[in-house]
PDB file of N, CA and C in Angstrom:
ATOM      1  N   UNK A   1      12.202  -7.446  -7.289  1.00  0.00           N
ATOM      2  CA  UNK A   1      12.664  -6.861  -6.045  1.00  0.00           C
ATOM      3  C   UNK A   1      11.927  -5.546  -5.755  1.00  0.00           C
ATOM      4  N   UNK A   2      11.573  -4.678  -6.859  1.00  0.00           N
ATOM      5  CA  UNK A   2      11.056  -3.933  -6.368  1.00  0.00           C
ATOM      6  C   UNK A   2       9.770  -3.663  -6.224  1.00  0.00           C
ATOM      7  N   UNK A   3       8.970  -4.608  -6.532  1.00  0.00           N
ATOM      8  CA  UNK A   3       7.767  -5.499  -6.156  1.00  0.00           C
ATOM      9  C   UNK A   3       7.020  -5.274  -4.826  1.00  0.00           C
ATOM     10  N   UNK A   4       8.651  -6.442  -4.104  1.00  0.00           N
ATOM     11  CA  UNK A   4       8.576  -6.648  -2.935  1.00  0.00           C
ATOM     12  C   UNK A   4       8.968  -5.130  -2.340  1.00  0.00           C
ATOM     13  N   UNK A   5       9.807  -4.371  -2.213  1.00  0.00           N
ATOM     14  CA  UNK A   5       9.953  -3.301  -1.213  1.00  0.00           C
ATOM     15  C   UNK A   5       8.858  -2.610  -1.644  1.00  0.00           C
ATOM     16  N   UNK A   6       7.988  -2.306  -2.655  1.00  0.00           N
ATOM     17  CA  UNK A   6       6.747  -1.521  -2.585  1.00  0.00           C
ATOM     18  C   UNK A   6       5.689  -2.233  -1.652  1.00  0.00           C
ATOM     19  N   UNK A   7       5.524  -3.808  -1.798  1.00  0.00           N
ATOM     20  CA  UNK A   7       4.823  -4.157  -0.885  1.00  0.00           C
ATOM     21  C   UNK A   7       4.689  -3.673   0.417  1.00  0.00           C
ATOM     22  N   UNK A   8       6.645  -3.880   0.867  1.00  0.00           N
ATOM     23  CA  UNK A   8       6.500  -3.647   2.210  1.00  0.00           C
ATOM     24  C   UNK A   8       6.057  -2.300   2.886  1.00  0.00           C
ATOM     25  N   UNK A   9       6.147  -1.417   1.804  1.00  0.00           N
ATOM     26  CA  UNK A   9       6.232   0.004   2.136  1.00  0.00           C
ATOM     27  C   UNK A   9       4.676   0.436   2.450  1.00  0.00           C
ATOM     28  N   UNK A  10       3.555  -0.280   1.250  1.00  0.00           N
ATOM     29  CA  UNK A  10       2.116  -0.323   1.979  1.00  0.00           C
ATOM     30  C   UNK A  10       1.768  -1.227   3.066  1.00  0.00           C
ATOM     31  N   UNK A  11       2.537  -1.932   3.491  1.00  0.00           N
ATOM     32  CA  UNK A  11       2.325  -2.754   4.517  1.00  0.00           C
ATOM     33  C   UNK A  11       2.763  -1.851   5.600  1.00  0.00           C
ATOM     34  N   UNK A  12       3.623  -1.179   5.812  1.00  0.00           N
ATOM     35  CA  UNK A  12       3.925   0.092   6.620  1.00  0.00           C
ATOM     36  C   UNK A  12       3.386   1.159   6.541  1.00  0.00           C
ATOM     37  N   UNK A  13       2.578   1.626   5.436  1.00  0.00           N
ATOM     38  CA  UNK A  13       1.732   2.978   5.409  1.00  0.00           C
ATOM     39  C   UNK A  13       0.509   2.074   6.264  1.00  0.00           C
ATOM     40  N   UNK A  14      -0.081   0.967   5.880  1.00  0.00           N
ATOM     41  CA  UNK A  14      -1.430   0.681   6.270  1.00  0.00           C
ATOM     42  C   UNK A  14      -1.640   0.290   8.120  1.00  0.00           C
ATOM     43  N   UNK A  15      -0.349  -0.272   8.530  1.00  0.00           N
ATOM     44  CA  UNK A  15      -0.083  -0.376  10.014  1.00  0.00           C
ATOM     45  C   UNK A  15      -0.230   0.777  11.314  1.00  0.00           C
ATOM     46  N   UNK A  16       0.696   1.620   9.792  1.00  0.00           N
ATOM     47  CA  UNK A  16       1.518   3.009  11.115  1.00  0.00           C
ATOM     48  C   UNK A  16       0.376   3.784  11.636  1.00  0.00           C
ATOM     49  N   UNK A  17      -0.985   4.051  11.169  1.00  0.00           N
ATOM     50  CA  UNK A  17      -1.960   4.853  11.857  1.00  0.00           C
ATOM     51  C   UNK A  17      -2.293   4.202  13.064  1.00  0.00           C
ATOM     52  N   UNK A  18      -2.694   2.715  13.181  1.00  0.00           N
ATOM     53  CA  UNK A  18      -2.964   1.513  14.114  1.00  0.00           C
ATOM     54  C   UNK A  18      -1.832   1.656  15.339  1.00  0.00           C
ATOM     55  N   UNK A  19      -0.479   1.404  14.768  1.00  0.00           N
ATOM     56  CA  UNK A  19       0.230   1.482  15.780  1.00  0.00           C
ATOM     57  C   UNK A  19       0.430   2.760  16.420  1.00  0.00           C
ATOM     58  N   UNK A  20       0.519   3.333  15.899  1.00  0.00           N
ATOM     59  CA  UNK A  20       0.822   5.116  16.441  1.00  0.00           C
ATOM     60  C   UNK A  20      -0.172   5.166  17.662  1.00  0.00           C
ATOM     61  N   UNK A  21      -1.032   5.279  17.094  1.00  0.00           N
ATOM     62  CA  UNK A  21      -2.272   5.683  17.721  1.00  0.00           C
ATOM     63  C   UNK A  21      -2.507   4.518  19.127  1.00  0.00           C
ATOM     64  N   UNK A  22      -2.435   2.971  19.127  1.00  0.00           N
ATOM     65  CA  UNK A  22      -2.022   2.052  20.292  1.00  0.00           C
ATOM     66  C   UNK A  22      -0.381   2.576  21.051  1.00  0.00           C
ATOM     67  N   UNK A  23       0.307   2.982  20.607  1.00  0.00           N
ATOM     68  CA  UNK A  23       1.530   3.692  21.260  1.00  0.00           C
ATOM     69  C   UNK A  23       1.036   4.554  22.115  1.00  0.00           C
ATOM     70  N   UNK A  24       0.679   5.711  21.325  1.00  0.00           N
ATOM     71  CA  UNK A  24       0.652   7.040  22.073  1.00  0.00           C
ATOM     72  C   UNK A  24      -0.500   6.955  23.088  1.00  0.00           C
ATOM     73  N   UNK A  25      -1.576   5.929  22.890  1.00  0.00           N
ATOM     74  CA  UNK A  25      -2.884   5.538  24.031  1.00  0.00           C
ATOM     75  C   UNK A  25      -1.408   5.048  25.388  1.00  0.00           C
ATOM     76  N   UNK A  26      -1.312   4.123  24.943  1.00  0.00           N
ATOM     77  CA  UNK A  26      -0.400   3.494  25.662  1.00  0.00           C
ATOM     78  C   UNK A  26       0.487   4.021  26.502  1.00  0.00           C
ATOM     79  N   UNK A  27       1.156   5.120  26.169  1.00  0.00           N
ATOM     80  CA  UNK A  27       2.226   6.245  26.907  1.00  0.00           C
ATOM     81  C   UNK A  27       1.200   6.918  27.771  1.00  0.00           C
ATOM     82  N   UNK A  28       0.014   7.582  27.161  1.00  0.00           N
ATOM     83  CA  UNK A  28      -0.280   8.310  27.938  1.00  0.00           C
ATOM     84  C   UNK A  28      -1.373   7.512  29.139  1.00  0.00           C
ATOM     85  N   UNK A  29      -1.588   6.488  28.833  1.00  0.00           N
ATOM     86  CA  UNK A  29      -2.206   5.373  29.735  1.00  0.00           C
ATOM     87  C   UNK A  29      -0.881   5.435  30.775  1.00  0.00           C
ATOM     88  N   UNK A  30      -0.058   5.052  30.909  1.00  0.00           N
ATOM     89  CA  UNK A  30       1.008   4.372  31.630  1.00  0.00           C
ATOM     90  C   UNK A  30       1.280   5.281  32.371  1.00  0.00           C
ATOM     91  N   UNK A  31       1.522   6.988  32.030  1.00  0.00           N
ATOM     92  CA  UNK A  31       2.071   8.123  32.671  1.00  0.00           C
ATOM     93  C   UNK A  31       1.151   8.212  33.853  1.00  0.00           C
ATOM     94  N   UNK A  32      -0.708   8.256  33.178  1.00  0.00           N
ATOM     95  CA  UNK A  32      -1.862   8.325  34.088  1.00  0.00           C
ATOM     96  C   UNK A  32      -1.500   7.131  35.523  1.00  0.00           C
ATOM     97  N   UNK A  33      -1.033   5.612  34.896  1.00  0.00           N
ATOM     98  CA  UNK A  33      -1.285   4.582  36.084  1.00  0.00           C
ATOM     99  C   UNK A  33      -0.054   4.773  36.761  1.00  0.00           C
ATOM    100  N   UNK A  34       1.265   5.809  36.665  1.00  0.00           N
ATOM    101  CA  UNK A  34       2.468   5.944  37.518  1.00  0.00           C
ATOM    102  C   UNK A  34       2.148   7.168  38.242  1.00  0.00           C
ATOM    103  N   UNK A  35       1.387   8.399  37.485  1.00  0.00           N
ATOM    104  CA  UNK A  35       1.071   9.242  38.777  1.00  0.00           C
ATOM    105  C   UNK A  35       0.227   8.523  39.509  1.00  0.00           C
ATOM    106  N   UNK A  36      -0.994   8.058  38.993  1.00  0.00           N
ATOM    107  CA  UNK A  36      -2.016   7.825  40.213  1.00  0.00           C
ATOM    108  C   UNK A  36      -1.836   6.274  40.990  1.00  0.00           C
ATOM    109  N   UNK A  37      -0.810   5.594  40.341  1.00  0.00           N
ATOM    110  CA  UNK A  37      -0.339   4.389  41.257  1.00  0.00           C
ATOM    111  C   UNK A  37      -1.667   3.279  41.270  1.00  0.00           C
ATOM    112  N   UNK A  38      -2.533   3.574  39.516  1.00  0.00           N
ATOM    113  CA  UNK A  38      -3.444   2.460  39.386  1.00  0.00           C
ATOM    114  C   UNK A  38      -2.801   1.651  38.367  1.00  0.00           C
ATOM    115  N   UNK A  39      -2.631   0.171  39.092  1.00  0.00           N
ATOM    116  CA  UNK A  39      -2.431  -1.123  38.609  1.00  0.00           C
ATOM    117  C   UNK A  39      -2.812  -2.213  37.822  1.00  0.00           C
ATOM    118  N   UNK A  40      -4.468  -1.414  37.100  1.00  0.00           N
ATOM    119  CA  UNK A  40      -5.061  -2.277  36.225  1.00  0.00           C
ATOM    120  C   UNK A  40      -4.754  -2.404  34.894  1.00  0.00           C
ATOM    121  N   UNK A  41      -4.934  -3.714  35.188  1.00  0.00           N
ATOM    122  CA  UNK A  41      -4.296  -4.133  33.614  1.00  0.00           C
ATOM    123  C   UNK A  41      -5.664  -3.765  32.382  1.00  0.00           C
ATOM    124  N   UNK A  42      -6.843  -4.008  33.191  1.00  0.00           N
ATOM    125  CA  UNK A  42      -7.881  -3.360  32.562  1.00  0.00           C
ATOM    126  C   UNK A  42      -7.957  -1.758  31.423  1.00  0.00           C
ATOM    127  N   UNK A  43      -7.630  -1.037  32.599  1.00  0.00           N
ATOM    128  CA  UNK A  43      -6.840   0.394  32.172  1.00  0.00           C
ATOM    129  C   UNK A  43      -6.547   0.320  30.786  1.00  0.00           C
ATOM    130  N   UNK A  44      -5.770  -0.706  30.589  1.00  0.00           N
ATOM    131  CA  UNK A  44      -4.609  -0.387  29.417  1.00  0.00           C
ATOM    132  C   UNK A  44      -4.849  -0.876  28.164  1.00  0.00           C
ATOM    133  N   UNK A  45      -5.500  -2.301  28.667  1.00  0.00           N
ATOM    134  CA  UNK A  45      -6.201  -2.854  27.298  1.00  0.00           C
ATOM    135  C   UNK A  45      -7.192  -2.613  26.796  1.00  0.00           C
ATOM    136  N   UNK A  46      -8.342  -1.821  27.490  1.00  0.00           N
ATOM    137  CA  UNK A  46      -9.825  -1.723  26.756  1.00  0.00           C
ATOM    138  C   UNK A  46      -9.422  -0.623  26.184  1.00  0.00           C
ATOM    139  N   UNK A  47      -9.066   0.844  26.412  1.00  0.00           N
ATOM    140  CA  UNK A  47      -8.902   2.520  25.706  1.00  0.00           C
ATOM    141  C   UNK A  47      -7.417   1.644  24.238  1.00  0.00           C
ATOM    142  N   UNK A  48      -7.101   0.958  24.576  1.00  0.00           N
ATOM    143  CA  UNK A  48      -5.856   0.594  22.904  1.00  0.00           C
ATOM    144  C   UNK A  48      -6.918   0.106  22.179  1.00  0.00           C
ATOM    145  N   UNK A  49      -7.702  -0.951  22.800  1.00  0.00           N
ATOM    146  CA  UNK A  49      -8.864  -1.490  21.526  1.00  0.00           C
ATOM    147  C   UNK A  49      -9.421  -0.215  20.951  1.00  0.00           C
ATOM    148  N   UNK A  50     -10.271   0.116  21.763  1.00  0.00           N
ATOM    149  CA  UNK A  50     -11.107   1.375  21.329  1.00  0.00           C
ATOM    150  C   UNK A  50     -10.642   2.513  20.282  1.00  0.00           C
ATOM    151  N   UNK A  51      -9.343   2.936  20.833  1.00  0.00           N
ATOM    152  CA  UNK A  51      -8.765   3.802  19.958  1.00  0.00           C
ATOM    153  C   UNK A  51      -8.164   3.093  18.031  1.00  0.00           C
ATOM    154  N   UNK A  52      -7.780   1.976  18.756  1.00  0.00           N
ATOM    155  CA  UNK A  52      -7.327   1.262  17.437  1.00  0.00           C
ATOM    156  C   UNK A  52      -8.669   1.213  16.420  1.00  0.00           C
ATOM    157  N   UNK A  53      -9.803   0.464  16.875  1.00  0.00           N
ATOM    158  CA  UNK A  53     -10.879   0.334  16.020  1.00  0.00           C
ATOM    159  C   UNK A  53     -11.497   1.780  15.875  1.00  0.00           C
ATOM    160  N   UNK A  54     -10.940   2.585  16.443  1.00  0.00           N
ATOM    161  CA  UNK A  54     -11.342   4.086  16.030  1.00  0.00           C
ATOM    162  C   UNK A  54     -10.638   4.686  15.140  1.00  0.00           C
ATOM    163  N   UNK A  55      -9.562   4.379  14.911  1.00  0.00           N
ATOM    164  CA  UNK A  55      -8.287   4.751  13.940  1.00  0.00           C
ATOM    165  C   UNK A  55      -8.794   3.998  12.629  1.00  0.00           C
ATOM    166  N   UNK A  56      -8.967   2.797  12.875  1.00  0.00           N
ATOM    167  CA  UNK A  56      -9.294   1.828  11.763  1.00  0.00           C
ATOM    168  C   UNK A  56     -10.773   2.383  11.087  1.00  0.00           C
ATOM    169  N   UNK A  57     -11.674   2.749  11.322  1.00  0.00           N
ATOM    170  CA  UNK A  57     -12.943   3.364  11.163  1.00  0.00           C
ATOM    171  C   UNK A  57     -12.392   4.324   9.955  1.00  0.00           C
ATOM    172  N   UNK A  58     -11.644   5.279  10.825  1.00  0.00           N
ATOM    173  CA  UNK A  58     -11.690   6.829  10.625  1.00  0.00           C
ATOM    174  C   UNK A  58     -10.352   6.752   8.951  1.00  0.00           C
ATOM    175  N   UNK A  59      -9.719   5.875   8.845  1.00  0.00           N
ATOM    176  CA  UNK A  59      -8.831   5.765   7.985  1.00  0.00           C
ATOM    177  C   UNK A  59      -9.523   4.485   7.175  1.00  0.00           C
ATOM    178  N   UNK A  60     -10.063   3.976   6.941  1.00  0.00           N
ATOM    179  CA  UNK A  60     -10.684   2.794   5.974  1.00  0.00           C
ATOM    180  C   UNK A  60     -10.507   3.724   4.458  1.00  0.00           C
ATOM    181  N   UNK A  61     -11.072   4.209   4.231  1.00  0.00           N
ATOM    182  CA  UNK A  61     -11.389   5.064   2.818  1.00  0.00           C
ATOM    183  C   UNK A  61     -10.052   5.203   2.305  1.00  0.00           C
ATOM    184  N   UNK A  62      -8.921   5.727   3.422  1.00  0.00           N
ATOM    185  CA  UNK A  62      -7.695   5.745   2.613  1.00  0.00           C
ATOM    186  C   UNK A  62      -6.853   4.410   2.518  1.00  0.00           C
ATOM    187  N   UNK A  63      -7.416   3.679   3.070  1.00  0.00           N
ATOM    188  CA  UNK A  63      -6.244   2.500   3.448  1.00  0.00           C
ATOM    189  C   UNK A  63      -6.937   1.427   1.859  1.00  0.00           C
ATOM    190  N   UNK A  64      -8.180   1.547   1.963  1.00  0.00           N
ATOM    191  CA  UNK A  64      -9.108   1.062   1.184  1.00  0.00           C
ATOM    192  C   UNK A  64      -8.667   1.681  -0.451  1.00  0.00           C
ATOM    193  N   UNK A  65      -8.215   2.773  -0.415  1.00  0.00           N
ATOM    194  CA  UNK A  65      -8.148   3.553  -1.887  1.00  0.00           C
ATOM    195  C   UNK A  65      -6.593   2.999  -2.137  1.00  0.00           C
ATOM    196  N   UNK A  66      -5.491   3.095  -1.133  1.00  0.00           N
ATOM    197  CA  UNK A  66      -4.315   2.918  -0.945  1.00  0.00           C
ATOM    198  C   UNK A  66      -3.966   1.141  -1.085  1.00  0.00           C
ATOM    199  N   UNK A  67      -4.540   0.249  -0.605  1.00  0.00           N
ATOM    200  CA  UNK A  67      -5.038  -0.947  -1.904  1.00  0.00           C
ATOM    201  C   UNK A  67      -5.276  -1.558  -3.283  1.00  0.00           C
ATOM    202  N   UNK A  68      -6.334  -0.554  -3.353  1.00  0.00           N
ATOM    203  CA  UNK A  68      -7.105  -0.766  -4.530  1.00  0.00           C
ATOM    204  C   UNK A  68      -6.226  -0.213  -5.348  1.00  0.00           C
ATOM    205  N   UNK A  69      -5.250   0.810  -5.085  1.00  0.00           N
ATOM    206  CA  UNK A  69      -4.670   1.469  -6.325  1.00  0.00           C
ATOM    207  C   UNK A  69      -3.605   0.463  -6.666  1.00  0.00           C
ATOM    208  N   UNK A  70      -2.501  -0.205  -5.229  1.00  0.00           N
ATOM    209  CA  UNK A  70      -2.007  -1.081  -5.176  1.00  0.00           C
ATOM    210  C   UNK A  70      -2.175  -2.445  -6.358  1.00  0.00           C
ATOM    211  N   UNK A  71      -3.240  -2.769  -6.186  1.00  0.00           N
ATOM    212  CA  UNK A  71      -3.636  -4.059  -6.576  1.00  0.00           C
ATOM    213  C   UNK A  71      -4.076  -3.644  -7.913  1.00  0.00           C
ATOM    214  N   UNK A  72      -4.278  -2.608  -8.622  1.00  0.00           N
ATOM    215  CA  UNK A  72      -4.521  -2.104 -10.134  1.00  0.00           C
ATOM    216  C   UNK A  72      -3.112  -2.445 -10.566  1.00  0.00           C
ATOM    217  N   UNK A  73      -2.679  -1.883 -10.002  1.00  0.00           N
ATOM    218  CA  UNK A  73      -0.725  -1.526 -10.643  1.00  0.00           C
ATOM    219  C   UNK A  73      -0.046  -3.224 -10.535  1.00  0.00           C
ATOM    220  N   UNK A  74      -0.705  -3.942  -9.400  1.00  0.00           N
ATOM    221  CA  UNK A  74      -0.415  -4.944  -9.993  1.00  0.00           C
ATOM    222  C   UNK A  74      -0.688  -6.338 -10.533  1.00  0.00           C
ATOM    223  N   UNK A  75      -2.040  -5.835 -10.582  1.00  0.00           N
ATOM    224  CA  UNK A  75      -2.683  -6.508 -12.001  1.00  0.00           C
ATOM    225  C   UNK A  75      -2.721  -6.471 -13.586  1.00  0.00           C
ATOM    226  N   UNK A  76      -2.161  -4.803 -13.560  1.00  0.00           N
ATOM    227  CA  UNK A  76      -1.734  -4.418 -14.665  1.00  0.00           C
ATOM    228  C   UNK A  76      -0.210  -4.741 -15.021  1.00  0.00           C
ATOM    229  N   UNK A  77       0.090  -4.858 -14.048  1.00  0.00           N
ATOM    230  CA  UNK A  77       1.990  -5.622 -14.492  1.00  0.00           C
ATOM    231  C   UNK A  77       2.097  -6.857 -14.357  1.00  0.00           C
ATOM    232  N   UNK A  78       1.560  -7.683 -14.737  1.00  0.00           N
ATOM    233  CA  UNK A  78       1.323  -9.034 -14.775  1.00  0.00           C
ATOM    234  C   UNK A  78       1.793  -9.523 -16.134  1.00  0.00           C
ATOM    235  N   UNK A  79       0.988  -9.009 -17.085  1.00  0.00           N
ATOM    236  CA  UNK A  79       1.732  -9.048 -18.330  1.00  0.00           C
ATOM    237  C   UNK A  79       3.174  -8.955 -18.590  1.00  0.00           C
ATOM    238  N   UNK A  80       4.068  -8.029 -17.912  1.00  0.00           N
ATOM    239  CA  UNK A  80       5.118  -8.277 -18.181  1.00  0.00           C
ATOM    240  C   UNK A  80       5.922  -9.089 -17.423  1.00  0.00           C
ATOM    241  N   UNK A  81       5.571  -9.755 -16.111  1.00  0.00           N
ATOM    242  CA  UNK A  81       6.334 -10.802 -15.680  1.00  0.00           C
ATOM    243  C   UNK A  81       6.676 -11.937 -16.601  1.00  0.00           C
ATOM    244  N   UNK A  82       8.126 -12.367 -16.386  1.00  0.00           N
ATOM    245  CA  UNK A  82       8.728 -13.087 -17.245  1.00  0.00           C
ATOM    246  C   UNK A  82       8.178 -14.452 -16.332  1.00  0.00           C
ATOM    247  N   UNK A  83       8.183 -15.604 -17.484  1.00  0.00           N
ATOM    248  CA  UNK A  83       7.459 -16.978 -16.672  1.00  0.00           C
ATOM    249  C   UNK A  83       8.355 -17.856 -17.482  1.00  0.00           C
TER     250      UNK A  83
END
């Protein structure tokens, strides 16, 4: 069990930069197309890509180290799983 909630917990460290960062594009996209009353759907989807694969760039090294340490700890506890 506690396996699994560590899993989930890097599965939530490795997301939350991605999503944050598509959120907050997103808010401040939306505020821009309600003052200025622009309707493109264009608008909204190309600056979330961009920023996302910019987030993803700029955080690799940690997400990458934050893995690897992952996957030590549990390769090394393998041995004691009961079978």
């Amino acid at each position: 069990m506690q396996l699994a909630i560590e899993t989930y917990k890097i599965t939530l460290l490795l997301s939350l930069p991605m999503l944050l960062a598509g959120l907050i594009i997103g808010l401040l996209i939306s505020i821009f197309q309600a003052t200025t009353q622009i309707n493109e759907q264009i608008l909204t989807f190309v600056p979330k890509i961009l920023t996302v694969i910019i987030v993803v760039i700029v955080t690799m090294p940690w997400m990458l180290n934050l893995l690897i340490d992952f996957a030590t700890r549990l390769l090394n506890m393998i041995p004691t799983f009961p079978f």
